[in-house]
N, C-alpha and C. Protein backbone atom coordinates (compact mmCIF):
# COMPACT_ATOMS: atom_id res chain seq x y z
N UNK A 1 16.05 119.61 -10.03
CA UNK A 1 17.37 119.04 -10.17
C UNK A 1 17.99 119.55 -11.47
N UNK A 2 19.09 120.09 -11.66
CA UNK A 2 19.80 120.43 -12.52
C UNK A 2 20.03 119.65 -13.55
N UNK A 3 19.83 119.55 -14.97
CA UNK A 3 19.97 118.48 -15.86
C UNK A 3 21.57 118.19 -16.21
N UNK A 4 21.85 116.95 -16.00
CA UNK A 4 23.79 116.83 -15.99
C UNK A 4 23.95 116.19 -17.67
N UNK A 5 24.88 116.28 -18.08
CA UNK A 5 25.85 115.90 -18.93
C UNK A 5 26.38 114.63 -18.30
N UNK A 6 25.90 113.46 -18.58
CA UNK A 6 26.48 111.88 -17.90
C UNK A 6 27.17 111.33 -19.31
N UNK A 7 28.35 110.86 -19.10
CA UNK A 7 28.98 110.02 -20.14
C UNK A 7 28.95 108.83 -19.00
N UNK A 8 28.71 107.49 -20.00
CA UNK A 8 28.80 106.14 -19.90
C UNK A 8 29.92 105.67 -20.30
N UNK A 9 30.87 105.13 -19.86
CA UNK A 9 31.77 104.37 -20.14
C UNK A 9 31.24 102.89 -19.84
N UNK A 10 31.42 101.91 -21.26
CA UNK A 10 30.97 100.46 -21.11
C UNK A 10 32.54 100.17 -21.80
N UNK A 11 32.03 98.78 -21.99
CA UNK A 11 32.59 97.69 -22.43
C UNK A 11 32.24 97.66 -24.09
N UNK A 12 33.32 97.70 -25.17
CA UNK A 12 33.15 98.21 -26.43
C UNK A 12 31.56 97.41 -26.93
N UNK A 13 31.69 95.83 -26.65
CA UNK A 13 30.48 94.97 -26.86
C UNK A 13 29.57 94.68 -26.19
N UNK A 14 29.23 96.41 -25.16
CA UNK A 14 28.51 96.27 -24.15
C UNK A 14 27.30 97.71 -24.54
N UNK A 15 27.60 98.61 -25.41
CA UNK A 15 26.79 99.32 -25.53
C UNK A 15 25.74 99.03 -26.31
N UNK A 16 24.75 99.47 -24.73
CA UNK A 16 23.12 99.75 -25.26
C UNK A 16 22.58 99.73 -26.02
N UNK A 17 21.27 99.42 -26.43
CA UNK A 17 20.38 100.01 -27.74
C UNK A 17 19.27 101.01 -27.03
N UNK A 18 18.77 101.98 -27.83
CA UNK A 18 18.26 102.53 -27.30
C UNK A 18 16.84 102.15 -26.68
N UNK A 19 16.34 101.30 -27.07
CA UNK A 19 15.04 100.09 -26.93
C UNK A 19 15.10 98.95 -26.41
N UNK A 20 14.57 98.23 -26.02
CA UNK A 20 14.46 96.71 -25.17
C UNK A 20 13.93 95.67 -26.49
N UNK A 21 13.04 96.79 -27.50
CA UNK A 21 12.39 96.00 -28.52
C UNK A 21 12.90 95.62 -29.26
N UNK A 22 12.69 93.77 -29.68
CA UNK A 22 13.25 93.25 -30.82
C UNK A 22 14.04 92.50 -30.21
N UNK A 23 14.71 92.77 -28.86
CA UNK A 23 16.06 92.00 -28.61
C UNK A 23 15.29 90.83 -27.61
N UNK A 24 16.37 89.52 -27.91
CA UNK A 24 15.56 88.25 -26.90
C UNK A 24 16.46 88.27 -25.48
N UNK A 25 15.80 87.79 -24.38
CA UNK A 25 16.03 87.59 -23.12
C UNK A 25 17.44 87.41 -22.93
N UNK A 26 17.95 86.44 -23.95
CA UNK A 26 19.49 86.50 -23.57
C UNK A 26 20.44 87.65 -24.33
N UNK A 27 19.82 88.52 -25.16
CA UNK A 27 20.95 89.18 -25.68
C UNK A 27 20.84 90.27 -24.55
N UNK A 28 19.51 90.32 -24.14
CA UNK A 28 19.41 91.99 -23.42
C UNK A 28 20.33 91.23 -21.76
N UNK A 29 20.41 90.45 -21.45
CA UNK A 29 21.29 89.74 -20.26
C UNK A 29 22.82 90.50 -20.19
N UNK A 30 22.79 90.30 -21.89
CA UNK A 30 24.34 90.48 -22.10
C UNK A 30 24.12 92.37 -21.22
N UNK A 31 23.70 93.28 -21.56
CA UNK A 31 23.98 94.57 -21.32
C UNK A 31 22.86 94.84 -20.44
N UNK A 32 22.29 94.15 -19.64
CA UNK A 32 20.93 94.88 -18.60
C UNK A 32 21.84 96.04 -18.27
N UNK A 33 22.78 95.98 -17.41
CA UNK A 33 23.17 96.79 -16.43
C UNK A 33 23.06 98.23 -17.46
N UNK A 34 24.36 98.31 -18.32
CA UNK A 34 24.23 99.15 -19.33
C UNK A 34 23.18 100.06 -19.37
N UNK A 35 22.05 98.82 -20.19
CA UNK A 35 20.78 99.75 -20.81
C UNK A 35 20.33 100.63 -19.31
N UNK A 36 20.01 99.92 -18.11
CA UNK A 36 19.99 100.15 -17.02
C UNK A 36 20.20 101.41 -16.76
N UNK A 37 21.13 101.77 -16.35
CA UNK A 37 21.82 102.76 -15.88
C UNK A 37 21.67 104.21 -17.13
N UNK A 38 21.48 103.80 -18.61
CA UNK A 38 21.91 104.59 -19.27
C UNK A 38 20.35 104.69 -19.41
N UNK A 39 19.27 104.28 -19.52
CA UNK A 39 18.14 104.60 -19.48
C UNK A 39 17.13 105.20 -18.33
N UNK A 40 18.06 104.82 -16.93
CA UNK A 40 17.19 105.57 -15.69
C UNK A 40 18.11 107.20 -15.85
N UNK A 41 19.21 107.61 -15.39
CA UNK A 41 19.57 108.43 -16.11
C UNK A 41 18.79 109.80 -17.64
N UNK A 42 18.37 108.80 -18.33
CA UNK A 42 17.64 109.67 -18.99
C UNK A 42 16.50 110.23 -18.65
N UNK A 43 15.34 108.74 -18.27
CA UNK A 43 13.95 109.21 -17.56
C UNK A 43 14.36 110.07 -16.36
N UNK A 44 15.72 110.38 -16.10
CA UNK A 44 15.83 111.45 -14.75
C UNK A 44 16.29 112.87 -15.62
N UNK A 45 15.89 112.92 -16.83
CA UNK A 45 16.16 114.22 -17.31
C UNK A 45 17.80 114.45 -18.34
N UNK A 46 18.24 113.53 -17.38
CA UNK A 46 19.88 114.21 -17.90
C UNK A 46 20.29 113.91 -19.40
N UNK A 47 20.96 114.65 -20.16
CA UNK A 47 21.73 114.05 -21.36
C UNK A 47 22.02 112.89 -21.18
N UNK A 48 22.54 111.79 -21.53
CA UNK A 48 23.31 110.52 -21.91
C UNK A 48 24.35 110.53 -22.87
N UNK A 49 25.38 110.12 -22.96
CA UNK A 49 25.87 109.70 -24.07
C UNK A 49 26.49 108.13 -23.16
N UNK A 50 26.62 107.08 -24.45
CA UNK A 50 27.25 105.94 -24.10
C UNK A 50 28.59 105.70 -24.94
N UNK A 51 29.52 105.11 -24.24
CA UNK A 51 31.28 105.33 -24.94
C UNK A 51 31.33 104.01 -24.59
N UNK A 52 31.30 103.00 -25.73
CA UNK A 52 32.14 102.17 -25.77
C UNK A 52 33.56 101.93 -25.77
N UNK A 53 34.58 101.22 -25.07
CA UNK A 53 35.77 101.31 -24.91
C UNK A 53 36.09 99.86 -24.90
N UNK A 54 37.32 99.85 -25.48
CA UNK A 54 38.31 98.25 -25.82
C UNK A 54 39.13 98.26 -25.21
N UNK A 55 39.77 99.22 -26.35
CA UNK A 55 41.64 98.67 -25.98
C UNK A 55 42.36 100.13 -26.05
N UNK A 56 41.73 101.41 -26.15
CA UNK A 56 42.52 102.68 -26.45
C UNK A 56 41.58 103.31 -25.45
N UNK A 57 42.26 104.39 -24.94
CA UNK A 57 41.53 105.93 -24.28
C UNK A 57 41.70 107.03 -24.88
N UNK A 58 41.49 107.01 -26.41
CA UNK A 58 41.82 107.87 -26.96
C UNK A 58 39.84 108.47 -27.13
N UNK A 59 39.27 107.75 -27.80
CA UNK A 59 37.66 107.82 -27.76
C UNK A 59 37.15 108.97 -26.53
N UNK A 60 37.82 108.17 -25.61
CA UNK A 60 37.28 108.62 -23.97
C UNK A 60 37.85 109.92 -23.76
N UNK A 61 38.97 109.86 -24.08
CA UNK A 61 39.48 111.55 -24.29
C UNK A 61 39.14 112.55 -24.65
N UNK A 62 38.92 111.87 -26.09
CA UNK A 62 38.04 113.08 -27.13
C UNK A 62 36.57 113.52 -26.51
N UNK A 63 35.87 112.05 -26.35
CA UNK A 63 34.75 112.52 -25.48
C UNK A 63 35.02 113.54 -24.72
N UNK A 64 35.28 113.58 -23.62
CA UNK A 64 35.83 114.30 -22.89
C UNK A 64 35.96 115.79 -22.69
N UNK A 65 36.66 115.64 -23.78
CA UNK A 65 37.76 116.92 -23.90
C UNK A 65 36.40 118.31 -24.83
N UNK A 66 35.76 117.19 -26.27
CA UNK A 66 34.84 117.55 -26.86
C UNK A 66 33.27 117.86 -26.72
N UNK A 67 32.83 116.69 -25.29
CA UNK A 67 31.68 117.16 -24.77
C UNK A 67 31.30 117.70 -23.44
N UNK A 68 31.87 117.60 -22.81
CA UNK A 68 32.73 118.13 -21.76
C UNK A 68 31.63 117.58 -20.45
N UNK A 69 31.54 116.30 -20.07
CA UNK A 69 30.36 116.05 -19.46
C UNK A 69 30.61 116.36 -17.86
N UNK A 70 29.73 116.15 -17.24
CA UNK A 70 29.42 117.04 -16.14
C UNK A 70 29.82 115.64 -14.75
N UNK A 71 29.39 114.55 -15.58
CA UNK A 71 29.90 113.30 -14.47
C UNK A 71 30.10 112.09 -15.48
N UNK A 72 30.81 111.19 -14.97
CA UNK A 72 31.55 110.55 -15.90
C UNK A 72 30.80 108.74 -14.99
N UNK A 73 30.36 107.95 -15.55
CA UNK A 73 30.02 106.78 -15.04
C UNK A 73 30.78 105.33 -15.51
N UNK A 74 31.93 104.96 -14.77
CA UNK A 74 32.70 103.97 -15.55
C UNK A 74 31.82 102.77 -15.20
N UNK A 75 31.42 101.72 -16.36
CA UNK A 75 31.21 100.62 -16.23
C UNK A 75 32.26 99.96 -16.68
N UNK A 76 33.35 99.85 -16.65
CA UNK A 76 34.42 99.05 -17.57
C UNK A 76 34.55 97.95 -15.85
N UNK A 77 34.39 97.00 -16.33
CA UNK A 77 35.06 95.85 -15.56
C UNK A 77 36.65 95.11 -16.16
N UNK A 78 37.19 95.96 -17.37
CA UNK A 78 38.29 95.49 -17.78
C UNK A 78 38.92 96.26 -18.78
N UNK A 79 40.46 96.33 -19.66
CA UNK A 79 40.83 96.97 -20.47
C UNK A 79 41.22 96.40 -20.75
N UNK A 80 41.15 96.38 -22.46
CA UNK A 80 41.82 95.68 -23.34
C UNK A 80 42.43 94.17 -22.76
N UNK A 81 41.15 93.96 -22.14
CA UNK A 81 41.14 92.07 -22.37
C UNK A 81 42.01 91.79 -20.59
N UNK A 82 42.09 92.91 -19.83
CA UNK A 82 43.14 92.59 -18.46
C UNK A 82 42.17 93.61 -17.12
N UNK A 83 41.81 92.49 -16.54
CA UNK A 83 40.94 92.62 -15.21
C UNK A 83 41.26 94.07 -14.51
N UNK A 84 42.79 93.71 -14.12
CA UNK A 84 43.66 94.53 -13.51
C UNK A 84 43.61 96.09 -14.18
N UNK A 85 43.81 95.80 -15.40
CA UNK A 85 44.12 97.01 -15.92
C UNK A 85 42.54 98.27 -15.76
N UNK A 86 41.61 98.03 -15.10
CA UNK A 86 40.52 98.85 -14.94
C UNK A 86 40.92 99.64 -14.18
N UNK A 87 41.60 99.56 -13.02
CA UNK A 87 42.04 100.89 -11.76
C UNK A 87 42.69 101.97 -13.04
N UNK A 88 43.15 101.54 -14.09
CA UNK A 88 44.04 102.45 -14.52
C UNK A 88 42.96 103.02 -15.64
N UNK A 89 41.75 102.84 -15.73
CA UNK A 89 41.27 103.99 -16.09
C UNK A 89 40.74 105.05 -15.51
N UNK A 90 40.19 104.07 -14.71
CA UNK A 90 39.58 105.59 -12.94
C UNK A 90 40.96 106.31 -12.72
N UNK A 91 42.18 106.06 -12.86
CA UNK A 91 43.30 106.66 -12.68
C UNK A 91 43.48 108.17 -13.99
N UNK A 92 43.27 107.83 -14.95
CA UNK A 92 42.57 108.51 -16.37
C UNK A 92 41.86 109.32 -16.34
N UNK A 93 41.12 108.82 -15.48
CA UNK A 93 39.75 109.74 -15.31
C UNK A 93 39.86 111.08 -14.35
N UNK A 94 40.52 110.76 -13.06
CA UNK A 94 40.81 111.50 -12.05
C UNK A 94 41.51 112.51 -12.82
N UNK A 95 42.92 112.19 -13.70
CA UNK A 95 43.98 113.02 -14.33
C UNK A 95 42.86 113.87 -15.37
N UNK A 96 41.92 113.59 -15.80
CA UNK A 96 41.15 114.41 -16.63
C UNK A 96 39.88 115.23 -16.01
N UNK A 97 40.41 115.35 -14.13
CA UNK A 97 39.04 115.47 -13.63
C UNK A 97 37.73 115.48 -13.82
N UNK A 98 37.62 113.91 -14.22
CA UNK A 98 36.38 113.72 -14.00
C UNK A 98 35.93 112.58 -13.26
């Protein structure tokens, strides 16, 4: 399998640690999915990077534009504090084909 370039898009107070160690049952609750995804991903070979995001797509851009990843994984369930406003980053994303 070809090793990919995966960017993570989370939730700004949602990114990962790189370890499970140290953290208690309820903090790791807060980000299972996160660590999840951004840690099977790795044991499958591929780069990782994780992008926290708030309230700007400017981060996500630069990412982007600067690492140039190969597939893009949105976890955002929201923007800048509005449910709704998530279609409009997959909308972002498409315009930046990825």
């Amino acid at each position: 399998m070809k090793r990919l370039r995966a960017l993570v898009v989370v939730h700004a107070s949602l990114v990962p640690p790189e370890s499970l160690d140290g953290h208690s049952d309820k903090e790791i609750d807060e980000w299972r999915t996160e660590y999840d995804v951004t840690s099977h991903l790795r044991r499958l070979g591929h780069e990782v990077r994780c992008l926290g995001v708030l309230d700007s797509l400017t981060e996500l851009r630069s990412a982007i534009a600067d690492w140039q990843p190969d597939i893009v994984f949105n976890l955002l369930e929201e923007f800048d504090g509005i449910v709704t406003y998530d279609q409009h980053v997959v909308a972002f994303l498409e315009l930046m084909r990825q």
